[in-house]
C-alpha atoms as a PDB file:
ATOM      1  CA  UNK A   1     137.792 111.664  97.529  1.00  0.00           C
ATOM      2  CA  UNK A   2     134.598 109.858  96.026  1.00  0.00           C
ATOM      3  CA  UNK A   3     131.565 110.531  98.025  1.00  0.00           C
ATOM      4  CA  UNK A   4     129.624 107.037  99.596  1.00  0.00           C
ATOM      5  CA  UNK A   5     126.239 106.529  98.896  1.00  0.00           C
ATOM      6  CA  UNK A   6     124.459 103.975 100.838  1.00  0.00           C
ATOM      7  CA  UNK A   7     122.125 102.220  98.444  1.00  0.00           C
ATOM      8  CA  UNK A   8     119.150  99.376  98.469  1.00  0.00           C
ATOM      9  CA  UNK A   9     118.160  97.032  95.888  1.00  0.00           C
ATOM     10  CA  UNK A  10     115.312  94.902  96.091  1.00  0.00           C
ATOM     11  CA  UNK A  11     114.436  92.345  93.412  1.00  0.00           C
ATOM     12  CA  UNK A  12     113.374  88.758  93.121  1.00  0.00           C
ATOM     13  CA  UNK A  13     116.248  87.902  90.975  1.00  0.00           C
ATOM     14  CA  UNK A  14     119.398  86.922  92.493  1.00  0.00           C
ATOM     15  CA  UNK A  15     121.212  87.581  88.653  1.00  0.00           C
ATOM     16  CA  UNK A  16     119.704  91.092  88.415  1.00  0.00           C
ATOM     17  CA  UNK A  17     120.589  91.766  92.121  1.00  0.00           C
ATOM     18  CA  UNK A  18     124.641  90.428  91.578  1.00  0.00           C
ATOM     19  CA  UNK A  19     124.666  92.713  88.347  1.00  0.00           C
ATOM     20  CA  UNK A  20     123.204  95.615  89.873  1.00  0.00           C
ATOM     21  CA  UNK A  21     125.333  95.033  92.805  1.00  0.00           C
ATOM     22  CA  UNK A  22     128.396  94.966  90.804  1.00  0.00           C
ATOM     23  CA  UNK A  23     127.769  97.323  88.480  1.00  0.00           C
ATOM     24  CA  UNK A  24     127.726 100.050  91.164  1.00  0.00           C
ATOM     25  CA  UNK A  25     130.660  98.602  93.975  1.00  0.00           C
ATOM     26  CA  UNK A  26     132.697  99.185  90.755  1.00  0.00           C
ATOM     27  CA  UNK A  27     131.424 103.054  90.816  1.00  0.00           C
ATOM     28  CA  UNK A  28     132.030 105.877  88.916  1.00  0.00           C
ATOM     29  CA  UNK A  29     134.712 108.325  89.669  1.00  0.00           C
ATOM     30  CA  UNK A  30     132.645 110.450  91.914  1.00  0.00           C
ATOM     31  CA  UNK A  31     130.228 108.141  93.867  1.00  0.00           C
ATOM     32  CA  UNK A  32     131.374 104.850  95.852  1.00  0.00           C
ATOM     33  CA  UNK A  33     128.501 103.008  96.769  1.00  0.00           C
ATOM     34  CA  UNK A  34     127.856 100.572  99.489  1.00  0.00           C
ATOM     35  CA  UNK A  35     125.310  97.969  98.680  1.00  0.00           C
ATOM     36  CA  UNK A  36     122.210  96.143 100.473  1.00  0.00           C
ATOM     37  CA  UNK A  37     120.196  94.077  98.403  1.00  0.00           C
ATOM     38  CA  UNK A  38     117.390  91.751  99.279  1.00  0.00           C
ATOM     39  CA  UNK A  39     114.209  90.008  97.451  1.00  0.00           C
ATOM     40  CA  UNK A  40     111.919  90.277 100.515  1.00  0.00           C
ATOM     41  CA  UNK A  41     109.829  93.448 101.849  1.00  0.00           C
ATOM     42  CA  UNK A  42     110.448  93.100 105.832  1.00  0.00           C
ATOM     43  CA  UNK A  43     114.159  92.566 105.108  1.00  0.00           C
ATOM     44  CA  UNK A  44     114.263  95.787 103.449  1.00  0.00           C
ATOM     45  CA  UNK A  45     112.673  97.761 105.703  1.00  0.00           C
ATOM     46  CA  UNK A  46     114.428  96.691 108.419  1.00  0.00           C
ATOM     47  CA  UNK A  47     117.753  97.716 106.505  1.00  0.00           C
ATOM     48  CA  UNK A  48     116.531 101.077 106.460  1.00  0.00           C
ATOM     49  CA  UNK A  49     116.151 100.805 110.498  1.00  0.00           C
ATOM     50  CA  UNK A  50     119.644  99.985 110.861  1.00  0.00           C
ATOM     51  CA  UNK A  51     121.227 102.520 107.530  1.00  0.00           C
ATOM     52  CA  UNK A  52     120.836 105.492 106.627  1.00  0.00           C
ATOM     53  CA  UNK A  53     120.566 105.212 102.773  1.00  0.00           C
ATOM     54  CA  UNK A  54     120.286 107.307 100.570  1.00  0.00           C
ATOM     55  CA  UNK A  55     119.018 105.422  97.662  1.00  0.00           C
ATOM     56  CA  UNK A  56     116.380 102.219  96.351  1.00  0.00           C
ATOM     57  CA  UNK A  57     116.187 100.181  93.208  1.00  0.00           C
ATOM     58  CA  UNK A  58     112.817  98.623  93.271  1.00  0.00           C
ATOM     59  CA  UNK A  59     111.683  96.046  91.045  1.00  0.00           C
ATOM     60  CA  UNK A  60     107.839  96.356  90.055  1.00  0.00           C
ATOM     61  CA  UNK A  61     107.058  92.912  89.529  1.00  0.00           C
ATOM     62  CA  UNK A  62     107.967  91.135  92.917  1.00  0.00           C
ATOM     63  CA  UNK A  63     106.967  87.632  94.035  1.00  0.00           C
ATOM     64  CA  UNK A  64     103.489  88.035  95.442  1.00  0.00           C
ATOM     65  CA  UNK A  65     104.162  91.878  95.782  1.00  0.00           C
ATOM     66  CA  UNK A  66     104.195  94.355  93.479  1.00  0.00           C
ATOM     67  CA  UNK A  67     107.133  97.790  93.929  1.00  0.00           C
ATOM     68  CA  UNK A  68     104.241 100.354  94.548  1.00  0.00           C
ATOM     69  CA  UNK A  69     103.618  98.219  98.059  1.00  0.00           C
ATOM     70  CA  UNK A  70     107.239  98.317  98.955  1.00  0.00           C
ATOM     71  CA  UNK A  71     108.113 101.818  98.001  1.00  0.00           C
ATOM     72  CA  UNK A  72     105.210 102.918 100.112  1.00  0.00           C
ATOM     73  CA  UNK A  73     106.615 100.825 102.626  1.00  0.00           C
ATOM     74  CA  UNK A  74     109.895 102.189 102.114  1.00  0.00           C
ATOM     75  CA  UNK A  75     109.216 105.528 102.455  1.00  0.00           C
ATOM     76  CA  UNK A  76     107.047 105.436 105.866  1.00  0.00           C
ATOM     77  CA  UNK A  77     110.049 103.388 107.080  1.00  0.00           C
ATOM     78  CA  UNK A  78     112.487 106.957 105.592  1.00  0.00           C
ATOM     79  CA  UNK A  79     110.145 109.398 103.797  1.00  0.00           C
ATOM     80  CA  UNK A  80     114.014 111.054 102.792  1.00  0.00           C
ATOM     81  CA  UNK A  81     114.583 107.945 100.597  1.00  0.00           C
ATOM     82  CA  UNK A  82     114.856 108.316  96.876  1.00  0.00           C
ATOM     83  CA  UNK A  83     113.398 105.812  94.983  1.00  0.00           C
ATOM     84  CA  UNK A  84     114.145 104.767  91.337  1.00  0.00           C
ATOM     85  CA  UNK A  85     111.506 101.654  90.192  1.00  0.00           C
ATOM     86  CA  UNK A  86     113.670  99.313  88.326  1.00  0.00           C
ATOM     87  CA  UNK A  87     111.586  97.205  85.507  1.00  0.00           C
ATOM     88  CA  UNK A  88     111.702  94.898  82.616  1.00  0.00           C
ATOM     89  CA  UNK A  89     108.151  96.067  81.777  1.00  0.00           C
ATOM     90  CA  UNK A  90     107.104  99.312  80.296  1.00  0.00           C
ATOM     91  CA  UNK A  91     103.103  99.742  80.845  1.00  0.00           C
ATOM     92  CA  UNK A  92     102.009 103.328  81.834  1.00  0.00           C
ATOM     93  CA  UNK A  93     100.453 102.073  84.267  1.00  0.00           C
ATOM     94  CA  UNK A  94     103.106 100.279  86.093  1.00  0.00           C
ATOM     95  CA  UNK A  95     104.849 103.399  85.926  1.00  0.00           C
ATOM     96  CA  UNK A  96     101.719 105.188  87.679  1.00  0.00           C
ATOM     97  CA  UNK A  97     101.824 103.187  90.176  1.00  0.00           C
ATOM     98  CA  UNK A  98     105.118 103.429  91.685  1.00  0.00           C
ATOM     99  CA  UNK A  99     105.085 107.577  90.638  1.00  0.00           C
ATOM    100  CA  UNK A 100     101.693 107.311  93.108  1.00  0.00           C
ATOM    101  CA  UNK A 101     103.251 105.811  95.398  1.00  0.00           C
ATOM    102  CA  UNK A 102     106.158 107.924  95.889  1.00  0.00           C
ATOM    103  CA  UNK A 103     109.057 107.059  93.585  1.00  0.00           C
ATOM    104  CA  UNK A 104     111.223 109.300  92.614  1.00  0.00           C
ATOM    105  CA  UNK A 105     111.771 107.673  88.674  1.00  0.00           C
ATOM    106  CA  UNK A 106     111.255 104.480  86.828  1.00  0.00           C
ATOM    107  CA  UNK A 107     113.823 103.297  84.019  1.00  0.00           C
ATOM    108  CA  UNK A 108     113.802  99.841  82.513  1.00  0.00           C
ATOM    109  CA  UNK A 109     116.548  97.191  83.669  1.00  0.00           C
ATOM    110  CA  UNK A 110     118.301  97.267  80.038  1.00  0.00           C
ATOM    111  CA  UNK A 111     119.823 101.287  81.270  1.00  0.00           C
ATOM    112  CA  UNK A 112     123.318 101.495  81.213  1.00  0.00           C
ATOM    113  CA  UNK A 113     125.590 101.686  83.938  1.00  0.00           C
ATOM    114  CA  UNK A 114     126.390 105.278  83.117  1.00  0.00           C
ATOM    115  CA  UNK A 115     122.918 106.244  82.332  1.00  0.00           C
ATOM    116  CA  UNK A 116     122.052 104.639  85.992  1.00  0.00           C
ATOM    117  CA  UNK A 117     124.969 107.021  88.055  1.00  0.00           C
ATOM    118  CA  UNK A 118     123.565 109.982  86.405  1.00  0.00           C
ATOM    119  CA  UNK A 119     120.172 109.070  87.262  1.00  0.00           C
ATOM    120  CA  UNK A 120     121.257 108.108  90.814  1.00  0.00           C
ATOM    121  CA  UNK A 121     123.118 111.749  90.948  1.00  0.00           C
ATOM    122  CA  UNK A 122     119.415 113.323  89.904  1.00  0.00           C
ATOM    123  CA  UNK A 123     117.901 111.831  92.421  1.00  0.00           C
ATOM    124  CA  UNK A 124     120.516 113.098  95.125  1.00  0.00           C
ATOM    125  CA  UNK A 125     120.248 116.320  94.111  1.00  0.00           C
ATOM    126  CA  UNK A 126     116.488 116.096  94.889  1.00  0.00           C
ATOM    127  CA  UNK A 127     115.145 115.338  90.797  1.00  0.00           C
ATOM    128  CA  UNK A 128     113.347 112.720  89.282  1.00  0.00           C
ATOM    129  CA  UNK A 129     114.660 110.461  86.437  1.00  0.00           C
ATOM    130  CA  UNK A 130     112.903 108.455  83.756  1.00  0.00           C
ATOM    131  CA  UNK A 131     114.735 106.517  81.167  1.00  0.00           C
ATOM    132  CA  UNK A 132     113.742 107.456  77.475  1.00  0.00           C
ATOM    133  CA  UNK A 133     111.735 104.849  76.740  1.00  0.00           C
ATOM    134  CA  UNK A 134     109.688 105.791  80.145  1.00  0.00           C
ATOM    135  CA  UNK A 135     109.864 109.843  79.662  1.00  0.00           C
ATOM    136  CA  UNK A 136     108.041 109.226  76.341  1.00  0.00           C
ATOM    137  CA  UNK A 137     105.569 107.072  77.398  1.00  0.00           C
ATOM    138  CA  UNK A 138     104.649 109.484  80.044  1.00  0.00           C
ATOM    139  CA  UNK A 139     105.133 112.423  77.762  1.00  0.00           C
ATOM    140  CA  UNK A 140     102.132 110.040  75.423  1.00  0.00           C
ATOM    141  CA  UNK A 141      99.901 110.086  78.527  1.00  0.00           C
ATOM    142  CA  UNK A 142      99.937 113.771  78.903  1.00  0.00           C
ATOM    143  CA  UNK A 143      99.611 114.212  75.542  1.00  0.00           C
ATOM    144  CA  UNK A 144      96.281 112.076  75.332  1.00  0.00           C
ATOM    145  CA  UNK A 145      94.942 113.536  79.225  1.00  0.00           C
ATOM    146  CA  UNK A 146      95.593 117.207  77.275  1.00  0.00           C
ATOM    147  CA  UNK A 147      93.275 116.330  74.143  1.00  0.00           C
ATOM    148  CA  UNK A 148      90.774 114.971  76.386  1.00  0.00           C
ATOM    149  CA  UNK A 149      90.660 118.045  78.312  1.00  0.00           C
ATOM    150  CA  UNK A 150      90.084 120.004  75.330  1.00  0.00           C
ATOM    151  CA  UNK A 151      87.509 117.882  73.678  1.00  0.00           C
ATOM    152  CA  UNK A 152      85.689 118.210  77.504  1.00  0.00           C
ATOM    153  CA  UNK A 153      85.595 121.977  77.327  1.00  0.00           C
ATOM    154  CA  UNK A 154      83.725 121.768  73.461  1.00  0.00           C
ATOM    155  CA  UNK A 155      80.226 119.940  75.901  1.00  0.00           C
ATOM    156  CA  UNK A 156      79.135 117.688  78.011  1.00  0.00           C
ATOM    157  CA  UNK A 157      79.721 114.621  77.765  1.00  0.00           C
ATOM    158  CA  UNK A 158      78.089 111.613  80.126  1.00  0.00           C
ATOM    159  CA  UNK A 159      79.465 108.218  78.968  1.00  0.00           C
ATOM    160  CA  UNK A 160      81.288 106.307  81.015  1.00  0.00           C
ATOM    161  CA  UNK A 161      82.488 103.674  78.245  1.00  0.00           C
ATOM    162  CA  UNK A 162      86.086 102.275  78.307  1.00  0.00           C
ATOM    163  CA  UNK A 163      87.813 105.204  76.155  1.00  0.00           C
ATOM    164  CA  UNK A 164      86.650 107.978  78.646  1.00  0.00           C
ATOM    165  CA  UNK A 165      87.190 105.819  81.564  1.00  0.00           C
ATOM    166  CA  UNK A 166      90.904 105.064  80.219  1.00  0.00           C
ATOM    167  CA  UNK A 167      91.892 108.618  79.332  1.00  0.00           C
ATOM    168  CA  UNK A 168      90.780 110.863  81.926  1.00  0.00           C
ATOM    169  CA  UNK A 169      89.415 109.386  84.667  1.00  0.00           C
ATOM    170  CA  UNK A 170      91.315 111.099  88.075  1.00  0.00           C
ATOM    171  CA  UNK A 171      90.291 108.116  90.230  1.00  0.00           C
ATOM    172  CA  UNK A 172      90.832 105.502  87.626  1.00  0.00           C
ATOM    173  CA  UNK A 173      94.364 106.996  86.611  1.00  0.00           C
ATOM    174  CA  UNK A 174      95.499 106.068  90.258  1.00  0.00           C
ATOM    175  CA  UNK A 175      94.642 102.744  89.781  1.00  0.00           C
ATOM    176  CA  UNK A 176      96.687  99.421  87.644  1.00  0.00           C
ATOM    177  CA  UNK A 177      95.167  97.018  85.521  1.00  0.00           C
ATOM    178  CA  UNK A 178      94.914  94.757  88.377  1.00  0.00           C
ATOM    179  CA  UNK A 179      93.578  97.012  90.621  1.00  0.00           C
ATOM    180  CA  UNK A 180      90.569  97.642  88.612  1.00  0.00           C
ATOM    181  CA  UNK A 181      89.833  94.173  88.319  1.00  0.00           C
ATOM    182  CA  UNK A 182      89.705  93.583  91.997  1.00  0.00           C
ATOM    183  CA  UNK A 183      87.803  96.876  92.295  1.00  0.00           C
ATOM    184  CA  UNK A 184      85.356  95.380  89.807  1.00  0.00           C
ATOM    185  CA  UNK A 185      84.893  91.972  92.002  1.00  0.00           C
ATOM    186  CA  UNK A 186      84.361  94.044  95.335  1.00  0.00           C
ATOM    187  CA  UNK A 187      81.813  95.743  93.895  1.00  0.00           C
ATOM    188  CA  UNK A 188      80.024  92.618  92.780  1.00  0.00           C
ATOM    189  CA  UNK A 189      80.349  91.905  96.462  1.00  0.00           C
ATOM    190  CA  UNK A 190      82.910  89.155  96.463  1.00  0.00           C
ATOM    191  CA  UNK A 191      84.973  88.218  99.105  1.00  0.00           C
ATOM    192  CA  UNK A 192      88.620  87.661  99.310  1.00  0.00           C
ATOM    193  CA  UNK A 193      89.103  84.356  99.139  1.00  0.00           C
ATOM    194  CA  UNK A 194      86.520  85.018  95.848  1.00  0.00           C
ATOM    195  CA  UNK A 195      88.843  87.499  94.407  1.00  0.00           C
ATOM    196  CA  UNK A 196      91.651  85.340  95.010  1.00  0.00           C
ATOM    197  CA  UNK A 197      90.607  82.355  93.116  1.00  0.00           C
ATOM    198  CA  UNK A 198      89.124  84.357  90.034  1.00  0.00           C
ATOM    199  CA  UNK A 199      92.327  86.038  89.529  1.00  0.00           C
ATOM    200  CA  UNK A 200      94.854  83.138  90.491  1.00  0.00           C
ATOM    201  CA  UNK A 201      96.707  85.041  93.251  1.00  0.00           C
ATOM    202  CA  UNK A 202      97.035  84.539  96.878  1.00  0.00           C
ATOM    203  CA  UNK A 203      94.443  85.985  99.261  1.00  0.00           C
ATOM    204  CA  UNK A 204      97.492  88.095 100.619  1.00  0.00           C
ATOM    205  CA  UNK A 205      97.974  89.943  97.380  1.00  0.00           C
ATOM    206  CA  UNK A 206      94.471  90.559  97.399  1.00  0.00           C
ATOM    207  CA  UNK A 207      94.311  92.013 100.516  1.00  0.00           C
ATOM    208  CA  UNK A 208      97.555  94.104  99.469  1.00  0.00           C
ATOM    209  CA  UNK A 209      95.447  95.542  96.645  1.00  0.00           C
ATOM    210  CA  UNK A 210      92.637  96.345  98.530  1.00  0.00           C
ATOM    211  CA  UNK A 211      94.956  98.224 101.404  1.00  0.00           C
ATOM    212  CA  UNK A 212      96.902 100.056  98.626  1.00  0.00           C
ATOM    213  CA  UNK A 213      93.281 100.703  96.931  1.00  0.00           C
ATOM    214  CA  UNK A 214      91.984 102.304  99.995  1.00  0.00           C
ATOM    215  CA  UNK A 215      95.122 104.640 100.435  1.00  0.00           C
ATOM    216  CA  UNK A 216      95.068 105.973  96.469  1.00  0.00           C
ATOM    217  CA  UNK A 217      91.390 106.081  96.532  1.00  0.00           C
ATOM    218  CA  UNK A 218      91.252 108.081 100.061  1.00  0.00           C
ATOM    219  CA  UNK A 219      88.659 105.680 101.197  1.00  0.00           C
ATOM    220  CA  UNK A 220      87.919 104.318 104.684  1.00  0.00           C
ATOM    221  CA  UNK A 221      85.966 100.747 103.813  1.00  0.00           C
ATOM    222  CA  UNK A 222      84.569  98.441 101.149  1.00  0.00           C
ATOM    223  CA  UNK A 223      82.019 100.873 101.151  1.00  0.00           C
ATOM    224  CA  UNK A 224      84.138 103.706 100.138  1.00  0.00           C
ATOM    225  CA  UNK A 225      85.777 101.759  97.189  1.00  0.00           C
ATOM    226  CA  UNK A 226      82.369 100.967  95.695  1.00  0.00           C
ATOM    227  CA  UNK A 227      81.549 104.334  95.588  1.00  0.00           C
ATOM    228  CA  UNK A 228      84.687 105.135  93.935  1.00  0.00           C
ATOM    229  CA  UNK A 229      83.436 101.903  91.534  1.00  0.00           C
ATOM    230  CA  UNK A 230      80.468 103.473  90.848  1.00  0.00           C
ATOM    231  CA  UNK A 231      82.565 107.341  90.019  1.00  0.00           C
ATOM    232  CA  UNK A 232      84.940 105.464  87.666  1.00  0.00           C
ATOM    233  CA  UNK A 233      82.153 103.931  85.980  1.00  0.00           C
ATOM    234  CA  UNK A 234      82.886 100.524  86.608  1.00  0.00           C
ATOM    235  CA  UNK A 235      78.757  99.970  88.165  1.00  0.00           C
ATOM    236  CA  UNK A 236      76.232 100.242  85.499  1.00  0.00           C
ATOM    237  CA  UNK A 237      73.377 102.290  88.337  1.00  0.00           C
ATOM    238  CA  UNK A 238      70.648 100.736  86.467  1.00  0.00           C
ATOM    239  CA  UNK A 239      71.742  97.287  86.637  1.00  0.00           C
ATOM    240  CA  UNK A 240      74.014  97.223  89.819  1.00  0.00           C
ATOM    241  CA  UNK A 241      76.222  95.135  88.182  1.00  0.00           C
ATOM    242  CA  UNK A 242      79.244  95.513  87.807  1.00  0.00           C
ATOM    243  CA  UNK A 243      81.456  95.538  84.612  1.00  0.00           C
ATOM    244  CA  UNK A 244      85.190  94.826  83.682  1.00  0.00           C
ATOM    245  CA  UNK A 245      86.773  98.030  81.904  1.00  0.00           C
ATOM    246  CA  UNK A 246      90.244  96.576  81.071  1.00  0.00           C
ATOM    247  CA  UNK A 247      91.907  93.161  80.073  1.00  0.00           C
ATOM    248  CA  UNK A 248      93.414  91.036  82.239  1.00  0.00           C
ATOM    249  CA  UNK A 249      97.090  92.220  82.986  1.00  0.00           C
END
């Protein structure tokens, strides 16, 4: 007898959703799942009120929402959920962010159906699972956080240019590309609605940033996050000004 396996997907495409959706009701011969799927953050949450599952797919890229938001939401919702980030995009620091904010694995959407039960299987068995493509790109960032470390240990070293700040920066590393840049605003003092029209997005994915900003950065106000600003080397002391580190995601 197959075991069941309650299971969420949430994604903002309806195509990816029905192909997720029936690539696993058709199952393997050892798991039969049963399938939620939605394209909306509340809605998925409250599934997990009302099911016990065992199991999310999260997109990354939502509509006005990025995964690392929902998987945090997920998991205060059912801290016992495993959850595998789901993504047509493979920047590290996409990845970071949903590892950061609890996900159990990231794979891109192009994994096949049997590469997807066994990762599904890892993750019941308490694992995590990274598609190849991913597990090398993480095995890169290691690789490059290692050298750093070593080059460290042979002096001191003070700058706070872009290289240093992108290889081995402990606060930075928690952040995304976009993240940064609203970092960099707030510390030039701007307000929301500021941020917001800068960066084309809505002031509610601003404020989303700033929350999730707060929780990675362990800081209590605006305050806090421009002192992490000035740590990361974003804030020139001299100049109080501050300065943008990365491109524009």
């Amino acid at each position: 007898m197959r075991k069941t396996v309650k299971i969420l997907i949430v994604d903002d495409h309806p195509m990816v959703r029905d192909g997720l959706k029936t690539m696993l009701e058709i199952g393997c011969e050892d798991m039969n799942f049963k399938v939620w799927d939605t394209d909306n953050s509340d809605q998925a949450v409250e599934y997990l009120r009302n099911e016990k599952m065992k199991v999310a797919l999260v997109d990354y890229q939502l509509i006005d929402l990025d995964g690392a938001l929902v998987t945090a939401a997920l998991l205060e919702e059912n801290p016992k959920i495993a959850i595998l980030g789901i993504s047509n995009y493979n920047e590290i620091n996409h990845i970071q962010d949903m590892i950061m904010a609890g996900a159990k694995g990231y794979t891109l959407k192009n994994i096949s159906s049997d590469a997807l039960f066994n990762g599904i299987k890892i993750l019941l068995n308490g694992g995590t699972f990274f598609s190849p493509e991913v597990a090398s790109l993480l095995a890169n960032q290691y690789y490059k956080k290692l050298t750093l470390k070593s080059n460290k240990n042979k002096g001191p070293n003070f700058s706070t240019n872009s290289e240093q700040f992108e290889g081995g920066n402990e606060l930075a590393d928690k952040l995304s590309k976009r993240e940064i840049e609203i970092l960099t605003c707030i510390a030039n003092e701007m307000t929301n609605e500021e941020i917001a029209e800068k960066l084309e997005l809505s002031k509610r994915t601003v404020d989303n940033h700033r929350q999730n900003m707060l929780k990675k950065l362990n800081a209590k106000n605006s305050m806090g996050l421009v002192l992490a600003a000035i740590k990361i080397g974003l804030i020139n002391i001299s100049t109080k000004k501050a300065k943008s580190v990365r491109e524009p995601s």
